[in-house]
C-alpha atoms as a PDB file:
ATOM      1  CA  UNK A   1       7.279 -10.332  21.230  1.00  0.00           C
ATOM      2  CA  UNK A   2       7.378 -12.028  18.053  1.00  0.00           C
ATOM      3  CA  UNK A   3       3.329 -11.742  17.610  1.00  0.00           C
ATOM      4  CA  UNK A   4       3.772  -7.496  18.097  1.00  0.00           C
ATOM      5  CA  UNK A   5       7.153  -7.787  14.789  1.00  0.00           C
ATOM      6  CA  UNK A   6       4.145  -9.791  12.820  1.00  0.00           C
ATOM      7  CA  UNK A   7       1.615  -6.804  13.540  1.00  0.00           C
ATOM      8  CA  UNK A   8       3.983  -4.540  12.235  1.00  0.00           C
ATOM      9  CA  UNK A   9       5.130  -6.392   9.453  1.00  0.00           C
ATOM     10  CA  UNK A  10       1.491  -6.666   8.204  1.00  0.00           C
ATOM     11  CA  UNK A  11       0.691  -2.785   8.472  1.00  0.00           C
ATOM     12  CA  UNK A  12       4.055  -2.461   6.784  1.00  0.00           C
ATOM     13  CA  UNK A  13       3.133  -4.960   3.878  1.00  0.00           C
ATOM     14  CA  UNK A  14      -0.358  -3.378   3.672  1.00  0.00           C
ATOM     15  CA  UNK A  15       0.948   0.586   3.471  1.00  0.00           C
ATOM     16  CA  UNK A  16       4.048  -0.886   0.899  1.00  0.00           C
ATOM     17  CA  UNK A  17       1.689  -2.684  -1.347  1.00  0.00           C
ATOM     18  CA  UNK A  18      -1.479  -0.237  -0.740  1.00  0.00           C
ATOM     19  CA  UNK A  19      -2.415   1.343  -4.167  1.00  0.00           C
ATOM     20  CA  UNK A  20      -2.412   5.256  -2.911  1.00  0.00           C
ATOM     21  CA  UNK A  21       0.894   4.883  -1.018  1.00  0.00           C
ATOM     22  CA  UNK A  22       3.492   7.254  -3.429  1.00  0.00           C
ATOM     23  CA  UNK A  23       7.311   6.530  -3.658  1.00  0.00           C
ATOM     24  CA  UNK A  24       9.076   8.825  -3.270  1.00  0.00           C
ATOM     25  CA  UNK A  25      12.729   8.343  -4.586  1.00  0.00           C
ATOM     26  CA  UNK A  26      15.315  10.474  -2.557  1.00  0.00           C
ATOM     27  CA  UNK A  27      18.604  10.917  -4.476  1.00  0.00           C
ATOM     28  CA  UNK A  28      22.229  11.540  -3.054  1.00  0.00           C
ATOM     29  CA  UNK A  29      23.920  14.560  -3.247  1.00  0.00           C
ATOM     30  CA  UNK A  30      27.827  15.473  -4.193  1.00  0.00           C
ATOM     31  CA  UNK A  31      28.805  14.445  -0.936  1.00  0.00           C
ATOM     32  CA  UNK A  32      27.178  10.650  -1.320  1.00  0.00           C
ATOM     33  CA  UNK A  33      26.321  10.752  -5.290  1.00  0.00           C
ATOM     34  CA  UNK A  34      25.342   6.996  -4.576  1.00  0.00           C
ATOM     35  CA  UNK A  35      23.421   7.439  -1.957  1.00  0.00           C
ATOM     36  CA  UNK A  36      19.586   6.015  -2.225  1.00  0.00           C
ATOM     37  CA  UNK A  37      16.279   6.164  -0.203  1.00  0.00           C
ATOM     38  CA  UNK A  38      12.862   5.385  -0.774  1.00  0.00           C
ATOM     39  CA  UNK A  39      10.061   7.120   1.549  1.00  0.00           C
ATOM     40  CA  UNK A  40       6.804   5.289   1.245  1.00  0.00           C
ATOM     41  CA  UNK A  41       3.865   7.636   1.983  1.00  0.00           C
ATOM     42  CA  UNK A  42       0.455   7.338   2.197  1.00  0.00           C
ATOM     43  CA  UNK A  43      -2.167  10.020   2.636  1.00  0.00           C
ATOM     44  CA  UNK A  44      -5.165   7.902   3.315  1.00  0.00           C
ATOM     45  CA  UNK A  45      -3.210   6.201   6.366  1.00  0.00           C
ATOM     46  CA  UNK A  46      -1.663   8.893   6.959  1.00  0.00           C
ATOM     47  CA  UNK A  47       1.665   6.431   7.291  1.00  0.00           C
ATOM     48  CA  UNK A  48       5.080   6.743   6.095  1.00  0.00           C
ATOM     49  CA  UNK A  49       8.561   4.764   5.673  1.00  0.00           C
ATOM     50  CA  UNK A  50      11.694   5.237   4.724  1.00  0.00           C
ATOM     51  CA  UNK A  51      13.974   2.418   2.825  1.00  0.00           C
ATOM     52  CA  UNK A  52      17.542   3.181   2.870  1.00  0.00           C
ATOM     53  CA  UNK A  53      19.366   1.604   0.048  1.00  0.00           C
ATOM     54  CA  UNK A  54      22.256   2.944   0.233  1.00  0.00           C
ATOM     55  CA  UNK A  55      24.185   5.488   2.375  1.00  0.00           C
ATOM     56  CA  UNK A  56      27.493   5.802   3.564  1.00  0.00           C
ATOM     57  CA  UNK A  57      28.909   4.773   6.621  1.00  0.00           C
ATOM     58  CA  UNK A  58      27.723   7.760   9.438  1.00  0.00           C
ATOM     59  CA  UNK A  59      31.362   8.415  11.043  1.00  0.00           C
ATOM     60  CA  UNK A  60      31.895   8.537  14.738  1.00  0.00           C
ATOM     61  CA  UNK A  61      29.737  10.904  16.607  1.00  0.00           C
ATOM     62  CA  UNK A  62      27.385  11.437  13.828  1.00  0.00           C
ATOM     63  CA  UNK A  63      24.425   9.814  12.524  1.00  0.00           C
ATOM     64  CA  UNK A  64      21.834  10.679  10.049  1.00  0.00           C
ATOM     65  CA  UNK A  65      18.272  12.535  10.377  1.00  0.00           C
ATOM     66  CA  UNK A  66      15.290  12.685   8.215  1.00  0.00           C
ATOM     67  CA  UNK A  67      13.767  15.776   7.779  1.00  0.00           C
ATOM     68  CA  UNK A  68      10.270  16.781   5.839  1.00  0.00           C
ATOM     69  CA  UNK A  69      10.152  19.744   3.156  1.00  0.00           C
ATOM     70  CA  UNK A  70       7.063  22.080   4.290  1.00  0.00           C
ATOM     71  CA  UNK A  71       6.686  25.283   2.733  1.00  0.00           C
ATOM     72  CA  UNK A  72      10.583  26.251   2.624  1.00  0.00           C
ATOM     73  CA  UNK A  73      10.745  24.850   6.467  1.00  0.00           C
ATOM     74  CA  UNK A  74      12.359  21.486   7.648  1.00  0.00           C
ATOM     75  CA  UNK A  75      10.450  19.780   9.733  1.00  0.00           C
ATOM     76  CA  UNK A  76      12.525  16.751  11.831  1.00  0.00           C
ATOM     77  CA  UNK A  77      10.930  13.319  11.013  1.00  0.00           C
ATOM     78  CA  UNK A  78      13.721  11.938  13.178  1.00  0.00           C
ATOM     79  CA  UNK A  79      17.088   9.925  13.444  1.00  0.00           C
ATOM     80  CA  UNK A  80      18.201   6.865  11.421  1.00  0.00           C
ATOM     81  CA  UNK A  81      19.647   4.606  14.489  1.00  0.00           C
ATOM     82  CA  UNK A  82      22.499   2.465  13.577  1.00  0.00           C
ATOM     83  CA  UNK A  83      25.584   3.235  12.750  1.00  0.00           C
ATOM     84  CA  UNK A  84      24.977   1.400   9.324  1.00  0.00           C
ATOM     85  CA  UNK A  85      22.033   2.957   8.014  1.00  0.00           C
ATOM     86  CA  UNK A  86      22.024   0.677   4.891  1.00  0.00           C
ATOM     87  CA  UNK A  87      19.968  -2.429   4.448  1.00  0.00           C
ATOM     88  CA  UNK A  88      16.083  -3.690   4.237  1.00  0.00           C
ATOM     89  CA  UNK A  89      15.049  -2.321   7.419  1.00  0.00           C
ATOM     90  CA  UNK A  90      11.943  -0.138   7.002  1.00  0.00           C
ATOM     91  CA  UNK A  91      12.036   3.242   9.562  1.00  0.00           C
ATOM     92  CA  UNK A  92       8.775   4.727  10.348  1.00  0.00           C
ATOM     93  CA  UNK A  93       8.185   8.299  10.325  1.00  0.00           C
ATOM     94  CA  UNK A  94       6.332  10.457  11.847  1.00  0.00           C
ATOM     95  CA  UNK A  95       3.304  11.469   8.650  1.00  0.00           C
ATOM     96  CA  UNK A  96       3.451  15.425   8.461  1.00  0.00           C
ATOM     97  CA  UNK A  97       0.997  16.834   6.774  1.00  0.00           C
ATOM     98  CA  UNK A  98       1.520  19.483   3.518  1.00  0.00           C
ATOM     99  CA  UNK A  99       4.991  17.291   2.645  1.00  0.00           C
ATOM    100  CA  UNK A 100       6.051  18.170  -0.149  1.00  0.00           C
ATOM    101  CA  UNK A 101       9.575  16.368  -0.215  1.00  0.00           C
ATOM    102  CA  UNK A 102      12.530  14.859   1.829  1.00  0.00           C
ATOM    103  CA  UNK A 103      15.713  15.262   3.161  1.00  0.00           C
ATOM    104  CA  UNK A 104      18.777  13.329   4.579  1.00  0.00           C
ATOM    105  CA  UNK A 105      21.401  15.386   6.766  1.00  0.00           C
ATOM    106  CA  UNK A 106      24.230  13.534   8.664  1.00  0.00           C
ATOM    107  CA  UNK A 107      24.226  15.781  12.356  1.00  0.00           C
ATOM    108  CA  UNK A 108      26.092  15.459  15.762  1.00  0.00           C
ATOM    109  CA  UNK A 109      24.916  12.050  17.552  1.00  0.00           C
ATOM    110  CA  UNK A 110      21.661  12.875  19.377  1.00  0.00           C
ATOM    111  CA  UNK A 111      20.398  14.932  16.266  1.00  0.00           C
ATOM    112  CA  UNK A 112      19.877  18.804  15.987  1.00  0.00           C
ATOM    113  CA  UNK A 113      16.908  21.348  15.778  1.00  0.00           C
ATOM    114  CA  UNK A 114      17.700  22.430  12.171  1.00  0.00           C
ATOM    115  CA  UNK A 115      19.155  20.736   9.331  1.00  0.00           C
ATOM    116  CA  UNK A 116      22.819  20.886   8.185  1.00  0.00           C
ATOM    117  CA  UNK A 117      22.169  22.024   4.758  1.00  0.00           C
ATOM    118  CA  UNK A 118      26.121  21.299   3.938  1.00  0.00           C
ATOM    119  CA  UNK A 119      25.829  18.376   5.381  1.00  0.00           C
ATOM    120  CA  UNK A 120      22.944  17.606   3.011  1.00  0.00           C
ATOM    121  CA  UNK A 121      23.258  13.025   1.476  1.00  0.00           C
ATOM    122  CA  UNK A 122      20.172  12.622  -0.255  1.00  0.00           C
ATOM    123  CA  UNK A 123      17.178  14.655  -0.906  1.00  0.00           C
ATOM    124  CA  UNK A 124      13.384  13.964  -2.941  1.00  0.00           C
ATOM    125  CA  UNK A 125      10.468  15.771  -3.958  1.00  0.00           C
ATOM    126  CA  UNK A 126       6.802  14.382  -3.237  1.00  0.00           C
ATOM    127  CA  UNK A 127       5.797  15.367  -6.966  1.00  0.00           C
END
């Protein structure tokens, strides 16, 4: 229902412009050198987005996933739906705890258990 989009769209304007939210700029990698996200995270909410501004095109079959850095271990924040993953759409992730930076593999459709580390678009640290 249109009333539920403007609920979200308010807790998405108040974690965006909310003074303790970090940015954290994810860069791409030599597969996708111009590839571009933003996560938004916020500790006191314990909230978090993602911004893609630019990836490539996920082929057939395939389709991104976000994973968080903890302690050497990737923990899966989920899968970018769409097989354009480009535009203004804000995706919310899951907030895990001890992040300490961010990850975008392109897997099999339906995701996997562990990253594809050659397979690796874009990638951030938290500080």
């Amino acid at each position: 229902s249109l009333q539920r989009v403007d609920v979200q769209l308010k807790k998405q304007f108040a974690i965006l412009k909310d003074i303790g939210t970090q940015h954290v700029q994810l860069q791409g990698s030599d597969l996708a050198p111009s590839a571009k996200a933003v996560v938004y995270w916020n500790e006191n909410h314990q909230d978090a987005y993602l911004n893609v501004v630019d990836l490539p095109d996920a082929p057939h079959g395939h389709q991104y996933q976000v994973w968080a850095d903890v302690n050497g271990k990737h923990l899966n924040m989920g899968l970018l739906e769409g097989a354009r993953a480009t535009g203004v759409a804000l995706f919310n992730l899951p907030y895990i705890e001890h992040s300490q930076g961010f990850v975008i593999t392109l897997e099999n459709k339906g995701g996997s258990p562990h990253p594809t580390v050659d397979k690796l678009f874009a990638k951030g640290n938290m500080y």
